[in-house]
Protein backbone atom coordinates (compact mmCIF):
# COMPACT_ATOMS: atom_id res chain seq x y z
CA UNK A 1 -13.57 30.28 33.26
CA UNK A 2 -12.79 34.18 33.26
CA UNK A 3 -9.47 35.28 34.45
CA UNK A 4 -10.17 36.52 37.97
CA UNK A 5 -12.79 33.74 38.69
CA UNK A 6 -12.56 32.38 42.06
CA UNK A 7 -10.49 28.86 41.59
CA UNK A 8 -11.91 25.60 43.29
CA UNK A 9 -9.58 22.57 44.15
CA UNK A 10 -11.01 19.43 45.19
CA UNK A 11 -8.15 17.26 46.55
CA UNK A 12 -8.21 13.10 46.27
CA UNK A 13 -11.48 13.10 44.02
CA UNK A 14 -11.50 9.89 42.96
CA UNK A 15 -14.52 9.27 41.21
CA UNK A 16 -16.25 12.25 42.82
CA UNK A 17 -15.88 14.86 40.17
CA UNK A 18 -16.66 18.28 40.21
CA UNK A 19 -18.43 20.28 37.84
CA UNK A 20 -16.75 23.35 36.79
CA UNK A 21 -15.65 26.07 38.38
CA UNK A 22 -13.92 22.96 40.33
CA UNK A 23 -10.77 21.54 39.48
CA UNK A 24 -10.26 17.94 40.42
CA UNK A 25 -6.61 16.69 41.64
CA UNK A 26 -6.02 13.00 42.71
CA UNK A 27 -2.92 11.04 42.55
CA UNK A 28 -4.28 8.69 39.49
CA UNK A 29 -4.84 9.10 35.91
CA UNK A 30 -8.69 8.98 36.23
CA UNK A 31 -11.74 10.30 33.96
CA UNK A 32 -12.90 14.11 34.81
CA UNK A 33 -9.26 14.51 36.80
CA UNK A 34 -7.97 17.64 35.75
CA UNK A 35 -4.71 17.71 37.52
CA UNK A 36 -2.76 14.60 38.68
CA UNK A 37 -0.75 14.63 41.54
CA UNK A 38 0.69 13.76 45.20
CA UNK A 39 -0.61 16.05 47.56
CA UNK A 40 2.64 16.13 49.49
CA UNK A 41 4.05 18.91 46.93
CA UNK A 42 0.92 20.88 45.12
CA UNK A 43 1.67 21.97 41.65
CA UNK A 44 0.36 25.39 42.43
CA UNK A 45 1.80 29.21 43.90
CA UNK A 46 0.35 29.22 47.25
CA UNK A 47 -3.23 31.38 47.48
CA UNK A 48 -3.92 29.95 43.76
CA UNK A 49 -7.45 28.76 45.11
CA UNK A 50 -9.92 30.68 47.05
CA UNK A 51 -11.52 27.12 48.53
CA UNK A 52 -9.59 23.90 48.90
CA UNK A 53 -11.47 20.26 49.87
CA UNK A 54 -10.09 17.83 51.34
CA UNK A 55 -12.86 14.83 51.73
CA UNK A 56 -11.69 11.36 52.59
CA UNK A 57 -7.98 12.41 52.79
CA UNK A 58 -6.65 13.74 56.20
CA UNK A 59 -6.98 10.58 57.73
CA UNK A 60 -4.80 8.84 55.19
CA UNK A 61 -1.61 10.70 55.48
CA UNK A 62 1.02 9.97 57.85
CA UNK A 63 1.80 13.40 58.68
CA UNK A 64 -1.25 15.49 58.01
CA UNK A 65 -0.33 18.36 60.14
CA UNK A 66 2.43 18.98 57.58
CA UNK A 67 -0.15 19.64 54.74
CA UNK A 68 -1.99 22.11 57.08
CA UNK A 69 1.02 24.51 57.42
C-alpha cells in the first residue's frame, strides 16, 4: 500500500475478509484478520481511515451511541 493511500477498516469481519486496500479488525484471532481487537477502544489516532464498516455490529453493543461519538 503507498504511504498516502486512502486506509479501509472493516470492523467485526468475521469470516468476511477484505481484499486489500481493506484492513480487517474483529475481536478473534481469525485467518485474513489483520488487526485484533475490541471495538470499545480502537487501536488507531482518530481520522486514521478515510471509510470505516460496520456490518452486523451496531446492533450487538450495549451502548452503540458511544462508538458513534
Amino acid at each position: 500500500m503507498k504511504k498516502n493511500s486512502p486506509r479501509y477498516l472493516n470492523i467485526g469481519c468475521g469470516s468476511t475478509i477484505f481484499p486489500k486496500p481493506w484492513e480487517n479488525l474483529d475481536g478473534r484471532d481469525m485467518p485474513g484478520v489483520d488487526h485484533i481487537s475490541g471495538i470499545n477502544k480502537l487501536p488507531f489516532p482518530d481520522n486514521t481511515f478515510a471509510l470505516v464498516l460496520l456490518k452486523n455490529v451496531y446492533h450487538k453493543l450495549k451502548n452503540g451511541f458511544v462508538l458513534l461519538k
